[in-house]
PDB file of N, CA and C in Angstrom:
ATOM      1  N   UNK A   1      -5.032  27.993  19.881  1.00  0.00           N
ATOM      2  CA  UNK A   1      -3.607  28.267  20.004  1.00  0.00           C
ATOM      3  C   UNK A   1      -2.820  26.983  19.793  1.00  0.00           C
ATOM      4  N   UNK A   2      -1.787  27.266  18.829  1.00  0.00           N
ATOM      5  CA  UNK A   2      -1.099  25.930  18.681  1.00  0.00           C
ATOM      6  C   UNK A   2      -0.033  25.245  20.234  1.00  0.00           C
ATOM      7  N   UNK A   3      -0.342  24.109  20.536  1.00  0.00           N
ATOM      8  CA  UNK A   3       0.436  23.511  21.106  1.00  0.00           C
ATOM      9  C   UNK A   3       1.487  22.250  20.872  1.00  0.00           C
ATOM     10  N   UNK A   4       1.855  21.450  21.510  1.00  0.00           N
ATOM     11  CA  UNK A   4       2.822  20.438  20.761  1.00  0.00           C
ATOM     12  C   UNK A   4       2.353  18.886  21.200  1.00  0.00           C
ATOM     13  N   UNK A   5       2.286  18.142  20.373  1.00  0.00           N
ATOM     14  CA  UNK A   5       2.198  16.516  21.122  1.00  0.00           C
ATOM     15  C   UNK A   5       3.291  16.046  20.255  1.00  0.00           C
ATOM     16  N   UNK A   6       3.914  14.828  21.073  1.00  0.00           N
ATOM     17  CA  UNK A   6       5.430  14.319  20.930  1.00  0.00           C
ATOM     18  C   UNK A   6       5.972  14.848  20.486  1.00  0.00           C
ATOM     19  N   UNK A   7       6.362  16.195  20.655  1.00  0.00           N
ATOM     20  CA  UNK A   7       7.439  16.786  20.081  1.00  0.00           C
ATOM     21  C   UNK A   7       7.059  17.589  18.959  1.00  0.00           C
ATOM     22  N   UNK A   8       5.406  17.625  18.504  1.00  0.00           N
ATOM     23  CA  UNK A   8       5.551  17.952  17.203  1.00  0.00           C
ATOM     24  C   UNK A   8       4.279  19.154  17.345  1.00  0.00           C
ATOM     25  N   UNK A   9       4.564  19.887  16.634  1.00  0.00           N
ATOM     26  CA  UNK A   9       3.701  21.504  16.875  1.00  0.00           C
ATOM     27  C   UNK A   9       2.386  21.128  15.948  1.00  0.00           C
ATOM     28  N   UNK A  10       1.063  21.475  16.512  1.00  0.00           N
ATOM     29  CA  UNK A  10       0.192  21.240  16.333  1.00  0.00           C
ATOM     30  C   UNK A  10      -0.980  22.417  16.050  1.00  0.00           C
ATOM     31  N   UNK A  11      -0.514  22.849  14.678  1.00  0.00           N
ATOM     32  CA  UNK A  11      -1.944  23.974  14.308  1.00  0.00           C
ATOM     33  C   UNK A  11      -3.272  23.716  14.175  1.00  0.00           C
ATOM     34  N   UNK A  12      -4.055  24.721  14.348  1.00  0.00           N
ATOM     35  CA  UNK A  12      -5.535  24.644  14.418  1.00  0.00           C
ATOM     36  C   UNK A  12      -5.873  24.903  12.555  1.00  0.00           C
ATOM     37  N   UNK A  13      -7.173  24.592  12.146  1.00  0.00           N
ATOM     38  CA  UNK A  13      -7.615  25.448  10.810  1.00  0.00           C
ATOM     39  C   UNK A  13      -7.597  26.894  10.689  1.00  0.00           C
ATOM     40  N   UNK A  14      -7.705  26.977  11.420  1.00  0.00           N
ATOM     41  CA  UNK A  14      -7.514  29.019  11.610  1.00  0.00           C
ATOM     42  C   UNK A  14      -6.272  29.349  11.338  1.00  0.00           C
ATOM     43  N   UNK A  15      -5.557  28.926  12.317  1.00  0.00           N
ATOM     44  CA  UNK A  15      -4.020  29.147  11.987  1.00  0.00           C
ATOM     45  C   UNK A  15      -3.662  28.587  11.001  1.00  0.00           C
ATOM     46  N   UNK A  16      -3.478  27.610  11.001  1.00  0.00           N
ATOM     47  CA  UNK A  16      -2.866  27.206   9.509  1.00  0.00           C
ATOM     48  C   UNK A  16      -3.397  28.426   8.048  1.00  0.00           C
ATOM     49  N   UNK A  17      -5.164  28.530   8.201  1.00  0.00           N
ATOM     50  CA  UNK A  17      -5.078  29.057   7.437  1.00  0.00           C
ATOM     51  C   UNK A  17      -4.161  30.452   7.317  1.00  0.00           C
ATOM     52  N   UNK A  18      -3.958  31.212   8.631  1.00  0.00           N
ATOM     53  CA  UNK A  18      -3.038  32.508   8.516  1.00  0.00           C
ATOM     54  C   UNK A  18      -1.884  32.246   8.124  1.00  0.00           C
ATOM     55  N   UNK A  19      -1.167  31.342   8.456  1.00  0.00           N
ATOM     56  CA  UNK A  19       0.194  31.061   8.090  1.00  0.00           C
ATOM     57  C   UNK A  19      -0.001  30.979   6.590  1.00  0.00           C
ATOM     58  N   UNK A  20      -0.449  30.009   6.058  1.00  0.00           N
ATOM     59  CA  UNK A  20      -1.135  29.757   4.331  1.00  0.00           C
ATOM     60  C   UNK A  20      -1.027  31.677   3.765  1.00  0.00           C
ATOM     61  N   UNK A  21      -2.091  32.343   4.565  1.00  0.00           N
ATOM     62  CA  UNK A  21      -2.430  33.771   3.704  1.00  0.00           C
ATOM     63  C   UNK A  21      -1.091  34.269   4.220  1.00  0.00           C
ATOM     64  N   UNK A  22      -0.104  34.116   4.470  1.00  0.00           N
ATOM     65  CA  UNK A  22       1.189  35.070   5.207  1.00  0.00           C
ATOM     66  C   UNK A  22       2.112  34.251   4.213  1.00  0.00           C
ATOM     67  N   UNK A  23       2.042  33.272   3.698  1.00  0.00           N
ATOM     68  CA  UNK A  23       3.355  32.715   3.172  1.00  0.00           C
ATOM     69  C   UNK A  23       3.872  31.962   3.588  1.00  0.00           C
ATOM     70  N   UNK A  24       4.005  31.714   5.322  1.00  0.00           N
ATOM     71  CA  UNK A  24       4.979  31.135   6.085  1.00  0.00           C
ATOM     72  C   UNK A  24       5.419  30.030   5.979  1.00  0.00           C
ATOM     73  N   UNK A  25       4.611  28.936   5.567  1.00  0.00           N
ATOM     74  CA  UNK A  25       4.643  27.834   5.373  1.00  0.00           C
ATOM     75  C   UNK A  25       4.075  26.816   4.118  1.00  0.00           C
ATOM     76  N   UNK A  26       4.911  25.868   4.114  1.00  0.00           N
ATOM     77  CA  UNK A  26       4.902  24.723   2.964  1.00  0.00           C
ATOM     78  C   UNK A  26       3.598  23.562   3.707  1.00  0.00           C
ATOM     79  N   UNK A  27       2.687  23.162   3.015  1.00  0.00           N
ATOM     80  CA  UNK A  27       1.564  22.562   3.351  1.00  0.00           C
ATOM     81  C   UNK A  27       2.025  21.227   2.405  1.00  0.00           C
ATOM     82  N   UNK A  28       1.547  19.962   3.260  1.00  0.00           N
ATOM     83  CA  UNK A  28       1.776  18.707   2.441  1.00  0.00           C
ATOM     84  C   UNK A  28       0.870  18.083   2.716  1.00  0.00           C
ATOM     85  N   UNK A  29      -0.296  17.769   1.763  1.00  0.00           N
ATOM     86  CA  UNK A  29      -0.852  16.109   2.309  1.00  0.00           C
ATOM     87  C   UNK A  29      -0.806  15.016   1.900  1.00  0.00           C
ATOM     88  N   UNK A  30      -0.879  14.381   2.658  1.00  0.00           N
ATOM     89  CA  UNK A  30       0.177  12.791   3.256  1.00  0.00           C
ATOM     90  C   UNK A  30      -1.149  11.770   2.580  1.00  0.00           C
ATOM     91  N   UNK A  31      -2.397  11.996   2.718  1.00  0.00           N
ATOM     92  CA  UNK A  31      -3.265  11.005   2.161  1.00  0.00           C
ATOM     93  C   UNK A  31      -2.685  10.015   0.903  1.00  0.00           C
ATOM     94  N   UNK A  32      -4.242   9.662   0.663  1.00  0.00           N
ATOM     95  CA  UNK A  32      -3.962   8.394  -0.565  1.00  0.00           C
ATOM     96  C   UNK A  32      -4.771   9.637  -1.923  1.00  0.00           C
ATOM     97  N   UNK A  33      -4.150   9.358  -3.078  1.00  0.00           N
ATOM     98  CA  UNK A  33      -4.941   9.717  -4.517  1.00  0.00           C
ATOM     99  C   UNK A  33      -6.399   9.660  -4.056  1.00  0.00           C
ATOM    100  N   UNK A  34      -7.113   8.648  -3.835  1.00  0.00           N
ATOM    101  CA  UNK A  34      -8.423   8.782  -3.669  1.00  0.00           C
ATOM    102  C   UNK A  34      -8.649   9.798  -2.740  1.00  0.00           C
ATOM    103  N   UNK A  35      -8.163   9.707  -1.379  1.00  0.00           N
ATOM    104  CA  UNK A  35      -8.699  10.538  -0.119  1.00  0.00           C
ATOM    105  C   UNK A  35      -8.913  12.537  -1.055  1.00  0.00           C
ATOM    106  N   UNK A  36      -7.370  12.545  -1.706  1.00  0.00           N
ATOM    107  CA  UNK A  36      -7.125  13.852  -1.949  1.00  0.00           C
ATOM    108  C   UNK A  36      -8.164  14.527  -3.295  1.00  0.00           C
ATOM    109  N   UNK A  37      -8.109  13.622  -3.854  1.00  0.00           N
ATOM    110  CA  UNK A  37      -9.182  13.837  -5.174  1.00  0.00           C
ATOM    111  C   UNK A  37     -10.835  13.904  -4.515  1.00  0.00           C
ATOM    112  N   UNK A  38     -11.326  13.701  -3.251  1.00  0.00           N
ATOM    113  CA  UNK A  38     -12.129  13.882  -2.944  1.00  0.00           C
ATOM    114  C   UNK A  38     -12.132  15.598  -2.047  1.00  0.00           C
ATOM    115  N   UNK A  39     -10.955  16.019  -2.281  1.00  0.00           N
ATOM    116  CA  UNK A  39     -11.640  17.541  -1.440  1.00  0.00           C
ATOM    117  C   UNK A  39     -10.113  17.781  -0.896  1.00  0.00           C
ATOM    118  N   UNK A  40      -9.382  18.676  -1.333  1.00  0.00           N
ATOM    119  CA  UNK A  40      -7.937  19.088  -0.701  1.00  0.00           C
ATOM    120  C   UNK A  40      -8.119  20.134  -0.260  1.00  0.00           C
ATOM    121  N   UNK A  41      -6.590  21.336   0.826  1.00  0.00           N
ATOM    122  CA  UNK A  41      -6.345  22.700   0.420  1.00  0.00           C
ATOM    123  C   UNK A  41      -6.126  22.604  -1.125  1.00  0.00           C
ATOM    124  N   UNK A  42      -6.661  24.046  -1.579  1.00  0.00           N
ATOM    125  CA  UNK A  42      -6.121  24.578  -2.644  1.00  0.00           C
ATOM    126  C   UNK A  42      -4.576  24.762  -2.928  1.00  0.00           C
ATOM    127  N   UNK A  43      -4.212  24.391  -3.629  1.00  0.00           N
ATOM    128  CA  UNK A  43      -2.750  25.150  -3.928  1.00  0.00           C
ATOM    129  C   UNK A  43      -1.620  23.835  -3.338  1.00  0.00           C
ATOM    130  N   UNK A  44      -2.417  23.052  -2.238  1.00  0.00           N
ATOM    131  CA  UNK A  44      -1.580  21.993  -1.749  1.00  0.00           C
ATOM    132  C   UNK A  44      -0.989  20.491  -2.339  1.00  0.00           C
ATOM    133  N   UNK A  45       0.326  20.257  -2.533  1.00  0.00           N
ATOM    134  CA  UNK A  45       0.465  18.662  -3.077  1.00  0.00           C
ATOM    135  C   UNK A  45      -0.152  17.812  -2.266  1.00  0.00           C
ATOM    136  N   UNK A  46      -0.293  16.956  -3.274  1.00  0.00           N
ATOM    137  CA  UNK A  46      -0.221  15.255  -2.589  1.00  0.00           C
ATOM    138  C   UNK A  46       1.288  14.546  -2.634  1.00  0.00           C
ATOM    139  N   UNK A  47       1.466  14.057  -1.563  1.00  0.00           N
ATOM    140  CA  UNK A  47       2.753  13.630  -1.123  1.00  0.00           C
ATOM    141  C   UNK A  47       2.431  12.343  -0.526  1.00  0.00           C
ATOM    142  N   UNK A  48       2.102  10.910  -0.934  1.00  0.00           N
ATOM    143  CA  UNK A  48       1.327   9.906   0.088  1.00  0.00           C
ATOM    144  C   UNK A  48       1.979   9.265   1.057  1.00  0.00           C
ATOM    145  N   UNK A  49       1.444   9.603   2.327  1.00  0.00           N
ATOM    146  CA  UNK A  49       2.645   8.753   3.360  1.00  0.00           C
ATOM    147  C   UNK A  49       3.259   7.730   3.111  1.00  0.00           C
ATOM    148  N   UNK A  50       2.086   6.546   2.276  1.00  0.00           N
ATOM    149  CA  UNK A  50       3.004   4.874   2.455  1.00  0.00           C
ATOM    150  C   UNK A  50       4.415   5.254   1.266  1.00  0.00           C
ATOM    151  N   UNK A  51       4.720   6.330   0.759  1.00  0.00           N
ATOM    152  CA  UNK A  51       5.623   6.460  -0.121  1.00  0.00           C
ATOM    153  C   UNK A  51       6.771   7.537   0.658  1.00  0.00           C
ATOM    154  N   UNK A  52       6.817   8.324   1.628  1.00  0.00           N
ATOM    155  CA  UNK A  52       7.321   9.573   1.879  1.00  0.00           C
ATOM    156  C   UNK A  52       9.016   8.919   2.039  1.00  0.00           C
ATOM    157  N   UNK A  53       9.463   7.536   1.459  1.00  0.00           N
ATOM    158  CA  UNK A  53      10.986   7.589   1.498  1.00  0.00           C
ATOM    159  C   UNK A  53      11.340   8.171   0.000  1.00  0.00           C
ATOM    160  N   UNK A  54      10.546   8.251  -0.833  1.00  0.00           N
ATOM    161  CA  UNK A  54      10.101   8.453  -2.130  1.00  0.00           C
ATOM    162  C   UNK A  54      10.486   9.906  -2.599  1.00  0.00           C
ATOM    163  N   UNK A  55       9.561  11.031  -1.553  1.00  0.00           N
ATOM    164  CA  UNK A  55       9.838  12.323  -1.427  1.00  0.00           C
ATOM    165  C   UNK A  55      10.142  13.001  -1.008  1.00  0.00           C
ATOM    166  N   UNK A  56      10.692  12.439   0.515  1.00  0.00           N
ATOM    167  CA  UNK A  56      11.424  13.087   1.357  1.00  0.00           C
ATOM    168  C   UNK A  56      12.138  14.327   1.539  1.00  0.00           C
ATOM    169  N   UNK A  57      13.263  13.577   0.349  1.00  0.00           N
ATOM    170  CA  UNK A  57      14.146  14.507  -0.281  1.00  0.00           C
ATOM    171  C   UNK A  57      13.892  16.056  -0.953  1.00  0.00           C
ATOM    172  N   UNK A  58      12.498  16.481  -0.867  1.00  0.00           N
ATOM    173  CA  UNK A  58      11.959  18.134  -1.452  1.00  0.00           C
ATOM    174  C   UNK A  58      12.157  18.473  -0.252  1.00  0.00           C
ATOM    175  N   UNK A  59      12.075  17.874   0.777  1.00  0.00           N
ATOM    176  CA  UNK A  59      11.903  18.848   2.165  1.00  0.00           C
ATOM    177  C   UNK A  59      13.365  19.036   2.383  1.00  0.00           C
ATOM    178  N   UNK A  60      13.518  20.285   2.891  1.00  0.00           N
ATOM    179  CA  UNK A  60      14.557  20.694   3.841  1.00  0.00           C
ATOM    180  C   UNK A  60      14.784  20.955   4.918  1.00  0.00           C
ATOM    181  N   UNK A  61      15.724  20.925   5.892  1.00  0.00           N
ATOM    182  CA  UNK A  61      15.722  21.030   7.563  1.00  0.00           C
ATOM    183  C   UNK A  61      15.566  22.188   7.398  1.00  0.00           C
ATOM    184  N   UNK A  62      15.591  22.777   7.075  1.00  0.00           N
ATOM    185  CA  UNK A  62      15.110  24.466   7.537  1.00  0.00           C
ATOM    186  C   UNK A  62      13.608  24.648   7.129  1.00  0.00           C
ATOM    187  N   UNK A  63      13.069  23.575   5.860  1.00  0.00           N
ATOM    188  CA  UNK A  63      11.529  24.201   5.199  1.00  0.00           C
ATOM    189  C   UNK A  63      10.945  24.020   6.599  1.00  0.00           C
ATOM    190  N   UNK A  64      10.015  24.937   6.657  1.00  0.00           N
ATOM    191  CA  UNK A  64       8.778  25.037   7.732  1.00  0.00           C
ATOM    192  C   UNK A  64       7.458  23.992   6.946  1.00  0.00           C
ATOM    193  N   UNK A  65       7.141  23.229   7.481  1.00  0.00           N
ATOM    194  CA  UNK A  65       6.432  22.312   6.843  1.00  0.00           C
ATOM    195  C   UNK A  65       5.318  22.039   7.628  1.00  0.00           C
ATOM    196  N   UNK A  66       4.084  21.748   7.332  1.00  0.00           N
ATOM    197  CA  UNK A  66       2.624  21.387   7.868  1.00  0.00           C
ATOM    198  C   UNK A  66       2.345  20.265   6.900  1.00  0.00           C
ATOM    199  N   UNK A  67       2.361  19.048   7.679  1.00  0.00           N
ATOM    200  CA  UNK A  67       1.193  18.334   7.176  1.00  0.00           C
ATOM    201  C   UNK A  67      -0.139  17.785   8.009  1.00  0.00           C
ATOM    202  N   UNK A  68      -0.343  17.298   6.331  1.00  0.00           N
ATOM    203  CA  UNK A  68      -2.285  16.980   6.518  1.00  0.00           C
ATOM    204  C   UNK A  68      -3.071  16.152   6.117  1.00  0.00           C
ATOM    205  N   UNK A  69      -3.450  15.069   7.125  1.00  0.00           N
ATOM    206  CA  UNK A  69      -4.215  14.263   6.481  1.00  0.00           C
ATOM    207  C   UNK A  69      -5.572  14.209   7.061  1.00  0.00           C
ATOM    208  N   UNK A  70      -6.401  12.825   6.978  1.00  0.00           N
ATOM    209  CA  UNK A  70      -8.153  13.257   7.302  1.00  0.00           C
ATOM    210  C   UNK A  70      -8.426  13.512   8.078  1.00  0.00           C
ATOM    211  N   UNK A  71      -7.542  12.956   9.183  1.00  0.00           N
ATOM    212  CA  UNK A  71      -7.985  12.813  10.839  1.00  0.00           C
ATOM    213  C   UNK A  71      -6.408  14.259  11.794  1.00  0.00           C
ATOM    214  N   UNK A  72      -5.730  13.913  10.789  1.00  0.00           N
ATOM    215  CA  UNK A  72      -4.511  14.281  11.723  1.00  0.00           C
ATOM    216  C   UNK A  72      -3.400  13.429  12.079  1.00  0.00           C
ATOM    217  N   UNK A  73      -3.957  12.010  12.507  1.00  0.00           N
ATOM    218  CA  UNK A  73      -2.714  11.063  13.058  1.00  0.00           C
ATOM    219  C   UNK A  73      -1.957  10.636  11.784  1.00  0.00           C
ATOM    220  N   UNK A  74      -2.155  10.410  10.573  1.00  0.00           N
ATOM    221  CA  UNK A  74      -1.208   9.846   9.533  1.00  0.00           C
ATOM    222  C   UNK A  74      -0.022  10.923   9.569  1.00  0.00           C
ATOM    223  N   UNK A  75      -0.751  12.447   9.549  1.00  0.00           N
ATOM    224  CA  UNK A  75       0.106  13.290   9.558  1.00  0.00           C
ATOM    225  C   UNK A  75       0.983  13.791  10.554  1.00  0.00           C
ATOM    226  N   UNK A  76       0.756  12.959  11.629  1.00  0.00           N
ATOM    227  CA  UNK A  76       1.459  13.338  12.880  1.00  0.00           C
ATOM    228  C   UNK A  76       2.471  12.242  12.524  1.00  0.00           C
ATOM    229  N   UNK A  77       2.260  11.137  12.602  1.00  0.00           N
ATOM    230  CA  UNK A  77       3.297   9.900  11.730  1.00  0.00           C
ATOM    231  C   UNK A  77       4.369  10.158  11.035  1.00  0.00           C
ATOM    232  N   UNK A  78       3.829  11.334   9.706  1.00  0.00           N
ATOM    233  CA  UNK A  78       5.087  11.831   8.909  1.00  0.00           C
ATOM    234  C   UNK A  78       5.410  12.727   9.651  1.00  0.00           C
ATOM    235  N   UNK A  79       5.443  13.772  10.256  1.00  0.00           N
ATOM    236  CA  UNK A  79       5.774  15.167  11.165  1.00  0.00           C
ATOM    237  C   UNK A  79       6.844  14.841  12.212  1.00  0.00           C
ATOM    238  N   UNK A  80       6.267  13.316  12.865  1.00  0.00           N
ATOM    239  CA  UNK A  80       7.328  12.640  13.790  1.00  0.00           C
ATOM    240  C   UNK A  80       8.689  11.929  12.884  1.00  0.00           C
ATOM    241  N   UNK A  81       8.412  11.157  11.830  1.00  0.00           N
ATOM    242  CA  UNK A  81       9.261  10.740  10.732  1.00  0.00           C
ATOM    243  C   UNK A  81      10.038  11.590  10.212  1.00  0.00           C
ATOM    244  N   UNK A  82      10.111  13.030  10.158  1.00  0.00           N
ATOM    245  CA  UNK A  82      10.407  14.176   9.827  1.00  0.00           C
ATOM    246  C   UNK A  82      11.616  14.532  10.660  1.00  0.00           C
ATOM    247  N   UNK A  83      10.924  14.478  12.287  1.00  0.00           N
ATOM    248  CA  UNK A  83      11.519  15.309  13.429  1.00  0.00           C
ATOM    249  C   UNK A  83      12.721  13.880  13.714  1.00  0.00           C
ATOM    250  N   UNK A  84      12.215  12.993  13.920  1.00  0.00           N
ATOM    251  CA  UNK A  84      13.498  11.854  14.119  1.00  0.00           C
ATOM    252  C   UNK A  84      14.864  11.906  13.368  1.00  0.00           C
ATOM    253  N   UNK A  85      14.656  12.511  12.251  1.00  0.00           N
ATOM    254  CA  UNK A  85      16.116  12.753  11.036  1.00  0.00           C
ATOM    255  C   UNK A  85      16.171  14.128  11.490  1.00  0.00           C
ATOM    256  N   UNK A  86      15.855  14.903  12.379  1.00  0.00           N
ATOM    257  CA  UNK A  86      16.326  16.426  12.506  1.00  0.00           C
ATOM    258  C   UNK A  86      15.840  17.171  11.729  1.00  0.00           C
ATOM    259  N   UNK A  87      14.458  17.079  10.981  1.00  0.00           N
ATOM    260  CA  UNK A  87      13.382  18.330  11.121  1.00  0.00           C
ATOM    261  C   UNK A  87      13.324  18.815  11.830  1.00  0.00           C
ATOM    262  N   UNK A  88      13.315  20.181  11.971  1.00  0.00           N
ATOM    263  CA  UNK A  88      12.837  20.909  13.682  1.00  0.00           C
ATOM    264  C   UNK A  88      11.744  21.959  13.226  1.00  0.00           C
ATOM    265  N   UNK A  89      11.377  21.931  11.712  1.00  0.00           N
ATOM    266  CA  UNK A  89      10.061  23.149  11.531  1.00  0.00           C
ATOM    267  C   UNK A  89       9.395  22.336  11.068  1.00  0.00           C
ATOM    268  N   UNK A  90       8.604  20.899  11.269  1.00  0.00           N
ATOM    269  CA  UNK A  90       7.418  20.322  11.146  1.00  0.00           C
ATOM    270  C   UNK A  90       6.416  20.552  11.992  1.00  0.00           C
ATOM    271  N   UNK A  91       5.580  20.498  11.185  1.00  0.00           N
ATOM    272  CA  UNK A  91       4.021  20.641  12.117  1.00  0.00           C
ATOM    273  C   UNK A  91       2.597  19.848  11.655  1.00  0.00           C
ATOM    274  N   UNK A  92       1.737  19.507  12.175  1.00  0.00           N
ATOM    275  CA  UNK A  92       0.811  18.858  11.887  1.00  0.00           C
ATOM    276  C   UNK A  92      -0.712  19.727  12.133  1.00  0.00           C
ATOM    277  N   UNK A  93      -1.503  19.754  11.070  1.00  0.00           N
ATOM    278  CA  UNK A  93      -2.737  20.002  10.865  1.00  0.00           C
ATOM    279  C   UNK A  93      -3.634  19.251  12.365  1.00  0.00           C
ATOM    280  N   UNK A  94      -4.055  19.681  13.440  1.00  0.00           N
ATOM    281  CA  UNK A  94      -4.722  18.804  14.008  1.00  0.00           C
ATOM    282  C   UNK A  94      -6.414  19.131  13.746  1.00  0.00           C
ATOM    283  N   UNK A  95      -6.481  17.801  14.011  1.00  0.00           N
ATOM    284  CA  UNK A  95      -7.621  17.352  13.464  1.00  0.00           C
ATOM    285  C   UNK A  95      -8.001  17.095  11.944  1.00  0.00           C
ATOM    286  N   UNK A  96      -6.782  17.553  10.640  1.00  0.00           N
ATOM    287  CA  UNK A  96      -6.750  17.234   9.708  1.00  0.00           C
ATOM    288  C   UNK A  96      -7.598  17.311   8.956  1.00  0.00           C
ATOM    289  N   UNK A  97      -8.203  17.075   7.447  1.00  0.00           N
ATOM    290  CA  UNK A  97      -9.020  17.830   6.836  1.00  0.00           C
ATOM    291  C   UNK A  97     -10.477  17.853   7.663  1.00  0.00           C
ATOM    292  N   UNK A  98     -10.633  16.999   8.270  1.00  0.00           N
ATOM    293  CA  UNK A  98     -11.868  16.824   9.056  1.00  0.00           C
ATOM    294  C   UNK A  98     -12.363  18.294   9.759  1.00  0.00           C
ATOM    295  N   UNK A  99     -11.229  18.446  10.226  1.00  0.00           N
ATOM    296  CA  UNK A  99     -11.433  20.024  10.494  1.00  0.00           C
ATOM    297  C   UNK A  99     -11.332  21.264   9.925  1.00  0.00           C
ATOM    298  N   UNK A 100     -10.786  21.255   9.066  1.00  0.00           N
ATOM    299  CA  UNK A 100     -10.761  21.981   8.060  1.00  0.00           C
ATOM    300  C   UNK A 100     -11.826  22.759   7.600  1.00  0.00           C
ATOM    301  N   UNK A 101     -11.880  24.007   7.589  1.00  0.00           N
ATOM    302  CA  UNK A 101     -12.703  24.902   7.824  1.00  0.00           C
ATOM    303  C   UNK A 101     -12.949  25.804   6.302  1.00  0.00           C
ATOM    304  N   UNK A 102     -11.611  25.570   5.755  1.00  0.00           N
ATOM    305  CA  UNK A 102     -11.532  26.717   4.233  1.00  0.00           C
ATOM    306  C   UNK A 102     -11.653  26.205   3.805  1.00  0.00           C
ATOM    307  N   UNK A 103     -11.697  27.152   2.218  1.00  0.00           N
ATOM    308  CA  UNK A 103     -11.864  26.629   1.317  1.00  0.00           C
ATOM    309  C   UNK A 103     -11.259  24.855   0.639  1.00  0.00           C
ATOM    310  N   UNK A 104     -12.123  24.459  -0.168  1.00  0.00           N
ATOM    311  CA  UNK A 104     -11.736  22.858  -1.166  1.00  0.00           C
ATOM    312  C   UNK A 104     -11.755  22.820  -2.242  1.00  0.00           C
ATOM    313  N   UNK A 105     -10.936  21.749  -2.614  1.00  0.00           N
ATOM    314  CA  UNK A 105     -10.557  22.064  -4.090  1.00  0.00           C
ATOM    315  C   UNK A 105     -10.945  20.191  -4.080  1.00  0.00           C
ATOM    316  N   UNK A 106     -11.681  19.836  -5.635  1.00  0.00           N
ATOM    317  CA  UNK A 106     -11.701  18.294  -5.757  1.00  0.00           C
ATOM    318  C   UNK A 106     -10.905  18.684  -6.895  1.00  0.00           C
ATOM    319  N   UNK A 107     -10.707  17.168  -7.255  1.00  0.00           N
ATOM    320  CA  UNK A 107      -9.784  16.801  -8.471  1.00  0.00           C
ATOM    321  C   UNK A 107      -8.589  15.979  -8.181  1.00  0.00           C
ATOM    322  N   UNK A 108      -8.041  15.278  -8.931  1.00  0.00           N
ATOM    323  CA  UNK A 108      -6.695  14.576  -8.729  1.00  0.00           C
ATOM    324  C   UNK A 108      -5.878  15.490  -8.998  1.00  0.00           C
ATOM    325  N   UNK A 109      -4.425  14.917  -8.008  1.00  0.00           N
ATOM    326  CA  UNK A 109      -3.375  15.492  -7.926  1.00  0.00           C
ATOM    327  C   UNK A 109      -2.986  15.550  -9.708  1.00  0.00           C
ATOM    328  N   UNK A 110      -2.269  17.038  -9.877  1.00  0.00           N
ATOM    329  CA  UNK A 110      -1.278  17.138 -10.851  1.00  0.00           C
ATOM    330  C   UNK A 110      -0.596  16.115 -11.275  1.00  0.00           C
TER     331      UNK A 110
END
């Protein structure tokens, strides 16, 4: 069951994946080119944290957003970076691809 640390909502692989098969939500991971070219979600960008003043700007205060990186904490980093400018539908993958349970996709980003 999802709960929250600092402020920031914290899905499981299960869930995330339902939200994913429902639509609900925009998935981002925050990794590096290398990390992501070794094994992503399907269907998901690469967006790399040390850059996110870069891309910021696709997100919207209303998008419902999940991100994801290997462990979880990079992505809790951007999720909090998010919520400080008045995101209020960020969320973070916990435990991050590590946990990650579905399906993978290799290859470099688009």
């Amino acid at each position: 069951m999802a709960f929250e640390h600092e402020g920031i909502l914290q899905y499981s692989a299960d869930e995330l994946k339902q939200l994913l098969a429902e639509g609900k939500v925009r998935v981002i991971d925050v990794r590096t080119p290398e990390e992501y070219a070794d094994g992503h979600i399907p269907g998901v960008p690469l967006r790399p944290m040390q850059v996110v003043e870069s891309w910021a700007h696709e997100i919207r205060p209303d998008d419902a957003v999940v991100f994801v990186c290997r462990s979880g904490r990079r992505s809790q980093t951007v999720a909090k970076w998010f919520w400080d400018r008045g995101f209020r539908q960020v969320a973070n993958l916990y435990g991050g691809m590590l946990a990650w349970n579905g399906e993978v996709e290799r290859g470099a980003a688009p």
